[in-house]
PDB file of N, CA and C in Angstrom:
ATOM      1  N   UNK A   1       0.138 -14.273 -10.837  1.00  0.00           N
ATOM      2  CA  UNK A   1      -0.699 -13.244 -10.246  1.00  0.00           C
ATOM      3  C   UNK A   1      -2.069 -13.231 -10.878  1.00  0.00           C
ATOM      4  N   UNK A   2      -2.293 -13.722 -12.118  1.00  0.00           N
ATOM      5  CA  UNK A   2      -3.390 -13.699 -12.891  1.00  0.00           C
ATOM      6  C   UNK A   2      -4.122 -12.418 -13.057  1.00  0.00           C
ATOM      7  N   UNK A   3      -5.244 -12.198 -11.837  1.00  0.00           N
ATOM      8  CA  UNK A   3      -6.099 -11.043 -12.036  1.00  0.00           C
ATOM      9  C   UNK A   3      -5.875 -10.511 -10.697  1.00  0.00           C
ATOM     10  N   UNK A   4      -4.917 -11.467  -9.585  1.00  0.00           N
ATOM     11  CA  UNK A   4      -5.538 -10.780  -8.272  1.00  0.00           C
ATOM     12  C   UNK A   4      -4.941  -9.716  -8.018  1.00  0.00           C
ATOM     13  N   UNK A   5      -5.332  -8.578  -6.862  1.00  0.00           N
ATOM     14  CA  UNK A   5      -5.265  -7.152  -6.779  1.00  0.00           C
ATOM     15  C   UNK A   5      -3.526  -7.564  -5.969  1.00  0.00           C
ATOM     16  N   UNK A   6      -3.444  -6.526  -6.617  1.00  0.00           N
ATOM     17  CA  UNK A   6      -2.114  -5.745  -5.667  1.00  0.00           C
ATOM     18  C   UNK A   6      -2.042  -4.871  -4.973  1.00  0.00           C
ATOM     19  N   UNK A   7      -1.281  -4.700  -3.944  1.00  0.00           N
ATOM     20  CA  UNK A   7      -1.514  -3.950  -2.737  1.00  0.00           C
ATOM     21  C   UNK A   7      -0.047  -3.859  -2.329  1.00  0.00           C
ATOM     22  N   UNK A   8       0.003  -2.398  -2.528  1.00  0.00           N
ATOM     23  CA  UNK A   8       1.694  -1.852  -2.143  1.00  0.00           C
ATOM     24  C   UNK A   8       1.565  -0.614  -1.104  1.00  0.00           C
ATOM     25  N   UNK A   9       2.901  -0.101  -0.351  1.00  0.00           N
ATOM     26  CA  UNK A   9       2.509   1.295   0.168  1.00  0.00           C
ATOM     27  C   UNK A   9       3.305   1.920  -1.235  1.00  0.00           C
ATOM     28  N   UNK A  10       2.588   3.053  -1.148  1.00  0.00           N
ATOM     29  CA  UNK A  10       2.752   4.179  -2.220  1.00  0.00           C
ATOM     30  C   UNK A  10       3.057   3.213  -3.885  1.00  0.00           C
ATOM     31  N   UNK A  11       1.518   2.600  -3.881  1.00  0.00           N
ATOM     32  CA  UNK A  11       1.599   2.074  -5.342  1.00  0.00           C
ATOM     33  C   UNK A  11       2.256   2.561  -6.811  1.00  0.00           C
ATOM     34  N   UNK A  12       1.972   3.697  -6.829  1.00  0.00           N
ATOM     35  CA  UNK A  12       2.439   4.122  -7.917  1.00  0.00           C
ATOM     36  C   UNK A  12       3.746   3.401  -8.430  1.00  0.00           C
ATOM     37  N   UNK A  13       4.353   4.135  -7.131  1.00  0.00           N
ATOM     38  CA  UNK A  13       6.048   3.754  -7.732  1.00  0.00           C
ATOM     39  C   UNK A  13       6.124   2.154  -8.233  1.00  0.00           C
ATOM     40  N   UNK A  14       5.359   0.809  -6.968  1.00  0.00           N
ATOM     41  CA  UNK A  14       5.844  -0.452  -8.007  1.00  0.00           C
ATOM     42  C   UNK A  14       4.914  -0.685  -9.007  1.00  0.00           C
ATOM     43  N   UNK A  15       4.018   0.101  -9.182  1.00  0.00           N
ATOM     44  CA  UNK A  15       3.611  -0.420 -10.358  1.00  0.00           C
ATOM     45  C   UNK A  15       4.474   0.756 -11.541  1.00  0.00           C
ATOM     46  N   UNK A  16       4.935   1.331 -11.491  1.00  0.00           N
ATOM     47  CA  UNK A  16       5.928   2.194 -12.610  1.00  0.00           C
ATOM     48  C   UNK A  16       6.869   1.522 -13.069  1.00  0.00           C
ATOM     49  N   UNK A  17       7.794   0.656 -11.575  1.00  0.00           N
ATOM     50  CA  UNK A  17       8.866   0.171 -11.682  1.00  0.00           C
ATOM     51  C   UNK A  17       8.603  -1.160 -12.742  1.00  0.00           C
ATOM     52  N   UNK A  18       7.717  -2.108 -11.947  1.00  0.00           N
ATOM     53  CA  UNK A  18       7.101  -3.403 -12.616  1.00  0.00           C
ATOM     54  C   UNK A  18       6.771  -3.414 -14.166  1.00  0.00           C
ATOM     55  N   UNK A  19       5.640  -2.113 -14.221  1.00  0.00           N
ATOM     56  CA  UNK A  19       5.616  -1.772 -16.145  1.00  0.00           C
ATOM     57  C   UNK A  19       6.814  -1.873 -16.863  1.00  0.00           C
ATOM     58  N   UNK A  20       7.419  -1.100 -16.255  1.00  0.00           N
ATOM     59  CA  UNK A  20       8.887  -0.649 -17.038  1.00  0.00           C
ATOM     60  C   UNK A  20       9.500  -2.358 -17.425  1.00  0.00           C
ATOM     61  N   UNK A  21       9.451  -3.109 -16.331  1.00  0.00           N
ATOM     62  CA  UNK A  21      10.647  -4.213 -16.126  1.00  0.00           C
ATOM     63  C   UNK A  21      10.086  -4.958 -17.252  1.00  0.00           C
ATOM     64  N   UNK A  22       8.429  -5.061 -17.007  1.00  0.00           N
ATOM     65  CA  UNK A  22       7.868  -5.778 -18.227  1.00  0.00           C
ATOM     66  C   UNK A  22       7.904  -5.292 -19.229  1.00  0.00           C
ATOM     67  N   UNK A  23       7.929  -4.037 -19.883  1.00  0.00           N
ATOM     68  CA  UNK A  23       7.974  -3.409 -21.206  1.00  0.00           C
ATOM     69  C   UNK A  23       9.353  -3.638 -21.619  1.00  0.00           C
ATOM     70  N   UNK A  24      10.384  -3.576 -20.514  1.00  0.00           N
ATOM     71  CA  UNK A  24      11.982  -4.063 -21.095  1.00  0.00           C
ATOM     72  C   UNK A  24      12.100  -5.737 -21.551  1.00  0.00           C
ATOM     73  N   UNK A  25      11.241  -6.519 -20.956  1.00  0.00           N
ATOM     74  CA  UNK A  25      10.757  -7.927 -21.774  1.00  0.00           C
ATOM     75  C   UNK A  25       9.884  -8.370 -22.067  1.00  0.00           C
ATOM     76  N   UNK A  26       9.595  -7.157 -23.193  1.00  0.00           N
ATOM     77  CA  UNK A  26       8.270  -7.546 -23.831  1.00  0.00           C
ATOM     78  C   UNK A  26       7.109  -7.840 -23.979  1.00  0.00           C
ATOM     79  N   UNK A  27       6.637  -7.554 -22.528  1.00  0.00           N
ATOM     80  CA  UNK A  27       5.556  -8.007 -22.136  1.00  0.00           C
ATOM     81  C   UNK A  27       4.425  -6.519 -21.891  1.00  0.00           C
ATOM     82  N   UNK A  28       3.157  -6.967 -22.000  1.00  0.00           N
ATOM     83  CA  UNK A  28       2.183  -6.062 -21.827  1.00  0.00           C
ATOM     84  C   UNK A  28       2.312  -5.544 -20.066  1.00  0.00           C
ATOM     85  N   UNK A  29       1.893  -4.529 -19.579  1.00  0.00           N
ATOM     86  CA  UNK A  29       1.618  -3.793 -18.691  1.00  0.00           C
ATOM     87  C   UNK A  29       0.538  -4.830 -17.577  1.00  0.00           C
ATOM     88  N   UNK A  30       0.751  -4.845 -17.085  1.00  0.00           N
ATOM     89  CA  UNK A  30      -0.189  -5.340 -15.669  1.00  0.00           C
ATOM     90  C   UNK A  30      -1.719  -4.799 -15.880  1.00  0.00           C
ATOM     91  N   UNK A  31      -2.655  -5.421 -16.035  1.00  0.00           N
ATOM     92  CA  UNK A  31      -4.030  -4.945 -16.317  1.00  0.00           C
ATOM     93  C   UNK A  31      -4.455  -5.005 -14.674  1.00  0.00           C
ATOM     94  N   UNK A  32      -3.774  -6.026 -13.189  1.00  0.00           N
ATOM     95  CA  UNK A  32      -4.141  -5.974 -12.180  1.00  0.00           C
ATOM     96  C   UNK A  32      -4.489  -4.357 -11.661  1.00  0.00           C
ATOM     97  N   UNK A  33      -5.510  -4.826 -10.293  1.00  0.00           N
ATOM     98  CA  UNK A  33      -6.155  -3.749  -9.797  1.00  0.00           C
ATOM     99  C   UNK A  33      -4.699  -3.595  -8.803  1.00  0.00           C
ATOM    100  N   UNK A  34      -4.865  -1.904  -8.512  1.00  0.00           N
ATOM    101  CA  UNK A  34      -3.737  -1.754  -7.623  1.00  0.00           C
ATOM    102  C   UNK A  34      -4.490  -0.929  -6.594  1.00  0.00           C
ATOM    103  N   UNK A  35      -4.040  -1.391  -5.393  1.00  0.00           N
ATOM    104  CA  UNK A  35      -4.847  -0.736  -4.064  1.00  0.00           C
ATOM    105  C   UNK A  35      -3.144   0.583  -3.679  1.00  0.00           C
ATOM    106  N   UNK A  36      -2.969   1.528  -3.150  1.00  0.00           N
ATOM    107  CA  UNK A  36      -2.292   2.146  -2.374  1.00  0.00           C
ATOM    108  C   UNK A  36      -2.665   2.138  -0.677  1.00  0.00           C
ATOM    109  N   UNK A  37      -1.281   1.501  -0.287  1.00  0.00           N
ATOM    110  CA  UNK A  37      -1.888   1.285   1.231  1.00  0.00           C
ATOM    111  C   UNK A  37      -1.695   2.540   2.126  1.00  0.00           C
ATOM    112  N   UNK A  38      -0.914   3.834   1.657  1.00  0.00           N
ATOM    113  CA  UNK A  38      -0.214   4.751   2.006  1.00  0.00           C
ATOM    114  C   UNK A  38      -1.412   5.726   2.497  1.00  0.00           C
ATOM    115  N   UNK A  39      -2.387   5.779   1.256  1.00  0.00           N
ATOM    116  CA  UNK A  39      -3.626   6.662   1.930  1.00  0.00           C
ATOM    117  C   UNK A  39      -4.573   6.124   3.063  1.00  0.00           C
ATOM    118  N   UNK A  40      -4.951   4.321   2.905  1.00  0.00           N
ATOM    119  CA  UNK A  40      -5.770   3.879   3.651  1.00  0.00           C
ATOM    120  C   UNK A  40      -4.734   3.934   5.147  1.00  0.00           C
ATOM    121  N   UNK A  41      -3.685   3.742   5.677  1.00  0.00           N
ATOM    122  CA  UNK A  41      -3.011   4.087   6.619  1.00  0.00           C
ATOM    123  C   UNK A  41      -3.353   5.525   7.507  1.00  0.00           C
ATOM    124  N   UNK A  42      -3.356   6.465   6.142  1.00  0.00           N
ATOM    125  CA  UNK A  42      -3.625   7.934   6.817  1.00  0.00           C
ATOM    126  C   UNK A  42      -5.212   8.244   7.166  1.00  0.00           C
ATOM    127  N   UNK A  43      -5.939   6.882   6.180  1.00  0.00           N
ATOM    128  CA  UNK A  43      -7.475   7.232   7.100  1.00  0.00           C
ATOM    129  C   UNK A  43      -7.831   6.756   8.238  1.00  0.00           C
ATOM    130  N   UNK A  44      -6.997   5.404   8.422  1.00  0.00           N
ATOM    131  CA  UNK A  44      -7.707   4.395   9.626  1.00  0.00           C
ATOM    132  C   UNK A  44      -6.618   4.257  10.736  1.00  0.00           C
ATOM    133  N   UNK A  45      -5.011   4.907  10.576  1.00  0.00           N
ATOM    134  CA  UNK A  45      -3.924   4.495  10.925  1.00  0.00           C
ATOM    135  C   UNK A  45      -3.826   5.555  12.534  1.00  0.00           C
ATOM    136  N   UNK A  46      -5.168   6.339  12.649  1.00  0.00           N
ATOM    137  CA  UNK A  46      -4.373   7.151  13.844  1.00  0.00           C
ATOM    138  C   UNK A  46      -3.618   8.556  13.824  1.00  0.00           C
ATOM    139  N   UNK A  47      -4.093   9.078  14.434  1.00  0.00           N
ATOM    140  CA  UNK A  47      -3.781  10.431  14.423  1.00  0.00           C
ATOM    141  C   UNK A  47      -2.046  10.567  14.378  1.00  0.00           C
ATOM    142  N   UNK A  48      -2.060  10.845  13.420  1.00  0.00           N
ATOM    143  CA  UNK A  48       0.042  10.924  12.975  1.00  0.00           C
ATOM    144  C   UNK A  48       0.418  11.577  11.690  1.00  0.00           C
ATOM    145  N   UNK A  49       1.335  12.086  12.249  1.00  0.00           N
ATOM    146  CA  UNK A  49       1.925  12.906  10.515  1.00  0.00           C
ATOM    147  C   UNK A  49       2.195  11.476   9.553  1.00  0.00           C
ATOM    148  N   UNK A  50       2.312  10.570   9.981  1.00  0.00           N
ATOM    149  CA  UNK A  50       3.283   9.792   9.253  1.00  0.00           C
ATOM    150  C   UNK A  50       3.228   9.708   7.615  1.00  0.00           C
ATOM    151  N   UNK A  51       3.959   9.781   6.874  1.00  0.00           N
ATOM    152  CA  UNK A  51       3.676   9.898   5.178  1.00  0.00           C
ATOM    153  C   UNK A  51       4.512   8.803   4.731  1.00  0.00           C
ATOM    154  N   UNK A  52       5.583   8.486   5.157  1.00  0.00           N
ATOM    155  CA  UNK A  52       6.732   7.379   4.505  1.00  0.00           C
ATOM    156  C   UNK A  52       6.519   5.987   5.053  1.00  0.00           C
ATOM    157  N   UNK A  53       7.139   5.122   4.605  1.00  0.00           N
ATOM    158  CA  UNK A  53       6.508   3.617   5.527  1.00  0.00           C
ATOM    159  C   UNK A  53       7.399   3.716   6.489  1.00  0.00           C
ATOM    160  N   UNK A  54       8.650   4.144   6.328  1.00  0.00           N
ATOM    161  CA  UNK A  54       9.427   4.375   7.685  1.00  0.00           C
ATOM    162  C   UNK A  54       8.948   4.681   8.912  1.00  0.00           C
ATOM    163  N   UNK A  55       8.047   5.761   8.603  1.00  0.00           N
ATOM    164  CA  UNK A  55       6.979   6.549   9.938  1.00  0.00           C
ATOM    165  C   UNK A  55       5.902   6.071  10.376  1.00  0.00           C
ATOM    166  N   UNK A  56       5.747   5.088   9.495  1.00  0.00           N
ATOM    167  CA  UNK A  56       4.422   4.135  10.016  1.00  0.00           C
ATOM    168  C   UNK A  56       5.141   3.036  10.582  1.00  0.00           C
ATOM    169  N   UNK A  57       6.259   2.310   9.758  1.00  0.00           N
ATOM    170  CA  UNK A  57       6.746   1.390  11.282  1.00  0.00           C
ATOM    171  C   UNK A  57       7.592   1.884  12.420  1.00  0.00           C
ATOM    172  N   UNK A  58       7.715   3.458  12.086  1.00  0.00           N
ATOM    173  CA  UNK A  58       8.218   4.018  13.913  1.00  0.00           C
ATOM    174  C   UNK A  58       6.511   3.744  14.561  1.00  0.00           C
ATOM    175  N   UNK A  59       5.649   4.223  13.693  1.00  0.00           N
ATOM    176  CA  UNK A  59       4.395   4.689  14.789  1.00  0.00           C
ATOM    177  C   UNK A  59       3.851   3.334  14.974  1.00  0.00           C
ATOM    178  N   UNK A  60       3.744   2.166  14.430  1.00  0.00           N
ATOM    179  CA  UNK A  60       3.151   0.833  14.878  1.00  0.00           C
ATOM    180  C   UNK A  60       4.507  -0.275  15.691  1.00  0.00           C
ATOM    181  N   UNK A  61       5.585   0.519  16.118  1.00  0.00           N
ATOM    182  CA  UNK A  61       6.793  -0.197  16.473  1.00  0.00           C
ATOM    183  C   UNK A  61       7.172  -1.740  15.625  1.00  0.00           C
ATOM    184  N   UNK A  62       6.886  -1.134  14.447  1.00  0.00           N
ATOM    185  CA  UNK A  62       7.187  -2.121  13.446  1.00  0.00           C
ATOM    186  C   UNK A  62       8.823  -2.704  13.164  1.00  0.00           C
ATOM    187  N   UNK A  63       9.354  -3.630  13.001  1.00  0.00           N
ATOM    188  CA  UNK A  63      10.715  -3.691  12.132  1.00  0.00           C
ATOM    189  C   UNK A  63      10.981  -4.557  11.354  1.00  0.00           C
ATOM    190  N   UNK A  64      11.755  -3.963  10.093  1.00  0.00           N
ATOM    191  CA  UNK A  64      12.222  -4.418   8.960  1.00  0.00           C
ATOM    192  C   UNK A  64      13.373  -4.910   8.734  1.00  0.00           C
ATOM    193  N   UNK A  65      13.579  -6.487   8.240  1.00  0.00           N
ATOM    194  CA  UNK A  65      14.953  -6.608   8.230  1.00  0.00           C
ATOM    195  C   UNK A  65      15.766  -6.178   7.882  1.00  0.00           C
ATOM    196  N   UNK A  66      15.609  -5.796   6.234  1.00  0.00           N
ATOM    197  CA  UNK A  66      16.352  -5.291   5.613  1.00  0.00           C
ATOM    198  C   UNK A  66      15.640  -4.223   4.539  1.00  0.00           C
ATOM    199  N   UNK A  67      15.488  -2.639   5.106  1.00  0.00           N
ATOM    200  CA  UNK A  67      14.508  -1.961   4.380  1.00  0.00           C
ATOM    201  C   UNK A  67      15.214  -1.898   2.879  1.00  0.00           C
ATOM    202  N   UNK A  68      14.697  -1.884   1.817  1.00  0.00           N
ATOM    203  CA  UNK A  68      14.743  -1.375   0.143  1.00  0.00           C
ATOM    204  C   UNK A  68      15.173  -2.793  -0.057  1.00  0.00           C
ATOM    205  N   UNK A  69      14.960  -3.848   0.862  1.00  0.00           N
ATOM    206  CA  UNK A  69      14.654  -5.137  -0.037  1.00  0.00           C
ATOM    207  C   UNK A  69      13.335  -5.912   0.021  1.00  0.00           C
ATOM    208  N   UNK A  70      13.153  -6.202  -1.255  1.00  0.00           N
ATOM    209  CA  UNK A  70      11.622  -6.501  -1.931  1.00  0.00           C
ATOM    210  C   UNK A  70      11.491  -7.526  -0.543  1.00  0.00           C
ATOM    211  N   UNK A  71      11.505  -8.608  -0.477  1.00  0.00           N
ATOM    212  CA  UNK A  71      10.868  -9.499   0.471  1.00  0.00           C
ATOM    213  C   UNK A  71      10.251  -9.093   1.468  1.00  0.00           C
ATOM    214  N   UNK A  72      11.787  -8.528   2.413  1.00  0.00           N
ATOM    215  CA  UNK A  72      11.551  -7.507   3.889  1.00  0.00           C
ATOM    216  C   UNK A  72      10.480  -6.447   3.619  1.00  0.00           C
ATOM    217  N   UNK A  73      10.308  -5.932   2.621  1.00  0.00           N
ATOM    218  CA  UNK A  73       9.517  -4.648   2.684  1.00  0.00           C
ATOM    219  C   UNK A  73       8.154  -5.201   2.161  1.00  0.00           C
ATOM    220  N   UNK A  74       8.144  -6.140   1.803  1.00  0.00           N
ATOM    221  CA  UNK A  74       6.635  -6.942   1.549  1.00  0.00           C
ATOM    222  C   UNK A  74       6.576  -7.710   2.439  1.00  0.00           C
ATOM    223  N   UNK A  75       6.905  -8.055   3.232  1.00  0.00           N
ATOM    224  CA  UNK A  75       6.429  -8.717   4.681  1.00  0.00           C
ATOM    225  C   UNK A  75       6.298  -7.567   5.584  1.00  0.00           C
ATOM    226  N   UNK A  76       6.838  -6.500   5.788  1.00  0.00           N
ATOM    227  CA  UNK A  76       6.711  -5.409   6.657  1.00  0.00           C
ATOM    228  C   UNK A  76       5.280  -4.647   6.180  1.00  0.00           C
ATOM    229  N   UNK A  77       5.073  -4.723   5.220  1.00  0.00           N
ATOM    230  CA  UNK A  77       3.945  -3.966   4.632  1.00  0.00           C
ATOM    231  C   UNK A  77       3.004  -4.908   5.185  1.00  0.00           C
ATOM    232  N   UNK A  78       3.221  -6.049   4.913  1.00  0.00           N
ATOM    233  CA  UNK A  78       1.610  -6.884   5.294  1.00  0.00           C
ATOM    234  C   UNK A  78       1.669  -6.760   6.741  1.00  0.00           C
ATOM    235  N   UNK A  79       2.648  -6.654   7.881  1.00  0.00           N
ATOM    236  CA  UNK A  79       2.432  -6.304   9.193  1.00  0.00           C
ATOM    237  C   UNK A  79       1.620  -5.488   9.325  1.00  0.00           C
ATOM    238  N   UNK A  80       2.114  -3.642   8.914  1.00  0.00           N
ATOM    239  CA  UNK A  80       1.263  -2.835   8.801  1.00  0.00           C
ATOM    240  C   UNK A  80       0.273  -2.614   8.077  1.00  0.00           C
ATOM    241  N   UNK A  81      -0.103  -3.621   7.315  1.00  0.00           N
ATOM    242  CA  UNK A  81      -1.700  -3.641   7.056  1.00  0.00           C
ATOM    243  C   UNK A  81      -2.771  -4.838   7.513  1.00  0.00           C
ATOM    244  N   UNK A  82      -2.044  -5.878   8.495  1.00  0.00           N
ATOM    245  CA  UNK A  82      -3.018  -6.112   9.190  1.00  0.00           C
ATOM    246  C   UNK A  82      -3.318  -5.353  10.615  1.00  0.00           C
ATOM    247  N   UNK A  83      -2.003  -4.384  11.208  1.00  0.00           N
ATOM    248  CA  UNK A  83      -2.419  -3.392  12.015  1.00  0.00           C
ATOM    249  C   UNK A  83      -3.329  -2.474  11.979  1.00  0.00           C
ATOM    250  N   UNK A  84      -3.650  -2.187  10.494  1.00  0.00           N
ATOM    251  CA  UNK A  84      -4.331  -1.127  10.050  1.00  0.00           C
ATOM    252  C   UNK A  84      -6.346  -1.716   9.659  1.00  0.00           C
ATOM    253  N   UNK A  85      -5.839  -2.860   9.820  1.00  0.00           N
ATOM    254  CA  UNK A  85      -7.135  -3.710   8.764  1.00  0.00           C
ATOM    255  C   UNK A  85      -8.362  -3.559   9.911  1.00  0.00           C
ATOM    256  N   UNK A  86      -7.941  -3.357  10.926  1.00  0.00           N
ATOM    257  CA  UNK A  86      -9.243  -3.193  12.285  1.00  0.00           C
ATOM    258  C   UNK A  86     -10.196  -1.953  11.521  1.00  0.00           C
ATOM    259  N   UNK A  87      -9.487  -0.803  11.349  1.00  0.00           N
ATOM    260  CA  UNK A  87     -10.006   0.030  10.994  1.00  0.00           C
ATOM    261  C   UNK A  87     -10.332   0.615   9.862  1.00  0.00           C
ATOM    262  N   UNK A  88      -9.244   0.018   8.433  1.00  0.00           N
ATOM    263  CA  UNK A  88     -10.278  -0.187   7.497  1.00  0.00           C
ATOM    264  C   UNK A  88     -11.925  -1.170   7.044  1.00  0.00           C
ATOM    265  N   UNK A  89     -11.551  -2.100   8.045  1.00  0.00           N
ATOM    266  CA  UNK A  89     -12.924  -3.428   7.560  1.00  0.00           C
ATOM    267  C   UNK A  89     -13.970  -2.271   8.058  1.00  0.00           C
ATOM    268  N   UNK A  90     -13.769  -1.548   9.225  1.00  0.00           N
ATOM    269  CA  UNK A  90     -14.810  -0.317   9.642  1.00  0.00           C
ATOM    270  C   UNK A  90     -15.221   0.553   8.410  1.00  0.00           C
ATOM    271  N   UNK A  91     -14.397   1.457   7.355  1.00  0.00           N
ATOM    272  CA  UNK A  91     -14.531   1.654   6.753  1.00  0.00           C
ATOM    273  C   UNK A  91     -15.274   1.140   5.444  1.00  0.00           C
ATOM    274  N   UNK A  92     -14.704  -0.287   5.469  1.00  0.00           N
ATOM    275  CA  UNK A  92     -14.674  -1.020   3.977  1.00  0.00           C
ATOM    276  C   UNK A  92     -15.059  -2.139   3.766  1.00  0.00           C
ATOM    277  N   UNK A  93     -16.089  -3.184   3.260  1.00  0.00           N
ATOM    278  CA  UNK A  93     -16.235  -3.876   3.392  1.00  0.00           C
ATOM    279  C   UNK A  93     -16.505  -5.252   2.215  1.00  0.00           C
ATOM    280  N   UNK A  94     -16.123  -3.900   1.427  1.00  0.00           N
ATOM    281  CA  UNK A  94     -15.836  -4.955  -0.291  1.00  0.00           C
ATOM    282  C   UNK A  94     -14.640  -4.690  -0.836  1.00  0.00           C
ATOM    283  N   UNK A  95     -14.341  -5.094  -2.016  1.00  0.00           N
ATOM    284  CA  UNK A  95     -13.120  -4.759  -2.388  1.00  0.00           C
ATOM    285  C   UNK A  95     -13.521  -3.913  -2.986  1.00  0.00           C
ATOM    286  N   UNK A  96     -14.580  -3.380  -4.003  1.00  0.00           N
ATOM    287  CA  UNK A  96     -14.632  -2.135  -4.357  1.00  0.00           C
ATOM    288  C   UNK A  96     -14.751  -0.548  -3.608  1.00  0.00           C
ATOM    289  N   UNK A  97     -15.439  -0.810  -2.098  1.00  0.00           N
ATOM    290  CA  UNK A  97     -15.328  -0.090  -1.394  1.00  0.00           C
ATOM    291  C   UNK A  97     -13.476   0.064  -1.164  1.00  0.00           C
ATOM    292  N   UNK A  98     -13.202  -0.832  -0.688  1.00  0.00           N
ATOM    293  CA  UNK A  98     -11.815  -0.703  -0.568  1.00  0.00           C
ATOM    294  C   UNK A  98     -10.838   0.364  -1.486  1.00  0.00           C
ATOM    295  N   UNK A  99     -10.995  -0.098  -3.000  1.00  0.00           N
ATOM    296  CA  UNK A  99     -10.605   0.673  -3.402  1.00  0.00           C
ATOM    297  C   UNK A  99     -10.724   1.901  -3.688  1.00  0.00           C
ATOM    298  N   UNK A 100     -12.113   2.240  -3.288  1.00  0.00           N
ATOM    299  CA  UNK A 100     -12.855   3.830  -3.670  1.00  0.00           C
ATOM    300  C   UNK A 100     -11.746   4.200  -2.367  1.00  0.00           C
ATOM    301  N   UNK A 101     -11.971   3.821  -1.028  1.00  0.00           N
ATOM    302  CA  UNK A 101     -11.629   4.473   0.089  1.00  0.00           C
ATOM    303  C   UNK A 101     -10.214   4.871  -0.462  1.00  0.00           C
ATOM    304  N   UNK A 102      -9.094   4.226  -0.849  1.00  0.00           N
ATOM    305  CA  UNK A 102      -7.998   4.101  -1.083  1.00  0.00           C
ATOM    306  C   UNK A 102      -7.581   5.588  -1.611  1.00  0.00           C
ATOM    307  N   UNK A 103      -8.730   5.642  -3.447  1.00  0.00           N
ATOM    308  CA  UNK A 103      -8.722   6.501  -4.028  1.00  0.00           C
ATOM    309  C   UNK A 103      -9.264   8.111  -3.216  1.00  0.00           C
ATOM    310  N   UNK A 104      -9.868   7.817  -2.357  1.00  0.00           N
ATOM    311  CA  UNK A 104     -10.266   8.714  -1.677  1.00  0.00           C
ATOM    312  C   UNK A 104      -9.427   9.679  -0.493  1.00  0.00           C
ATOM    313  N   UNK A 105      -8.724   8.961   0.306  1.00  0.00           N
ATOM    314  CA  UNK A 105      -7.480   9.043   0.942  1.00  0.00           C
ATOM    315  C   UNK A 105      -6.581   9.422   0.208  1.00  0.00           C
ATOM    316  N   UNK A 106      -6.141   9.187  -1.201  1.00  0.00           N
ATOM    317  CA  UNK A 106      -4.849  10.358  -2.285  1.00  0.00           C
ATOM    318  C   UNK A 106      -5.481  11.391  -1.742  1.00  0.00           C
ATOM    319  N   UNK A 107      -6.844  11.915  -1.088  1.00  0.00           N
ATOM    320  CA  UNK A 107      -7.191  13.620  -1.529  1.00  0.00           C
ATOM    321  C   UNK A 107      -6.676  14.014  -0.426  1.00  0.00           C
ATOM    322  N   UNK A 108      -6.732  13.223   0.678  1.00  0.00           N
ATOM    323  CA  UNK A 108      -6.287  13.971   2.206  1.00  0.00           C
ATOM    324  C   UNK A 108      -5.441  14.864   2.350  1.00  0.00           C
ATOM    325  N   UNK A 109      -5.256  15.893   2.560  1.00  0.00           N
ATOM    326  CA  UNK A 109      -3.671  16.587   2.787  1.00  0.00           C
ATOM    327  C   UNK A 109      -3.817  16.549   4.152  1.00  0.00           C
ATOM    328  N   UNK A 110      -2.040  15.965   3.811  1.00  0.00           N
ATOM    329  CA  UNK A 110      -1.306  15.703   5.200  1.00  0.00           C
ATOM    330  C   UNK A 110      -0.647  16.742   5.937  1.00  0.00           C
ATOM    331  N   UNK A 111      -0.315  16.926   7.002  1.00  0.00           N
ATOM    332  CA  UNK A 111       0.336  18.116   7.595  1.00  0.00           C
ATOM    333  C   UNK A 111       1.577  18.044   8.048  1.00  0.00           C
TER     334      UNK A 111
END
């Protein structure tokens, strides 16, 4: 992975999980940049409650082979974020923009 960014829905959690796995072998913490795709979804994704990735692949008629496994749910994620990418590149057009937007979208409250 070296330096390049990571990009999860609702980052937090794999990067919590990932620290942990590496601190259980010894290894330093991930210095990578982490994008959350969960907020940029709720800015560019369309008028929808949706909050879970479940509700974003009901609302983009997405499907997953096998949801809560790593592969399936990282190929399903990159579906719904090149669905979504029309309307972030509108938004965003660097990676630092990217990530401000990202950080910016945690503030949204959802309904």
């Amino acid at each position: 992975m070296d330096n390049a960014p990571l990009l999860a829905f609702h980052a937090p959690f794999d990067m919590g999980m990932i620290n942990r796995a590496y601190h259980h072998h010894g290894l330093p913490p991930l210095k990578n940049d982490w994008i959350d795709i969960e907020p940029l979804a709720a800015i560019t994704g369309g008028h929808t409650k949706a909050r879970a990735l479940d509700d974003w692949l009901d609302f983009f008629g997405l499907e997953c082979a096998v949801r809560h496994q790593a592969a399936a749910d990282t190929l399903v994620t990159c579906e719904l974020l090149l669905r979504l990418w029309g309307g972030i590149k509108k938004e965003a057009s660097s990676f630092r923009e990217l990530k401000n937007l990202a950080k910016q979208g945690a503030w949204i409250p959802r309904g």
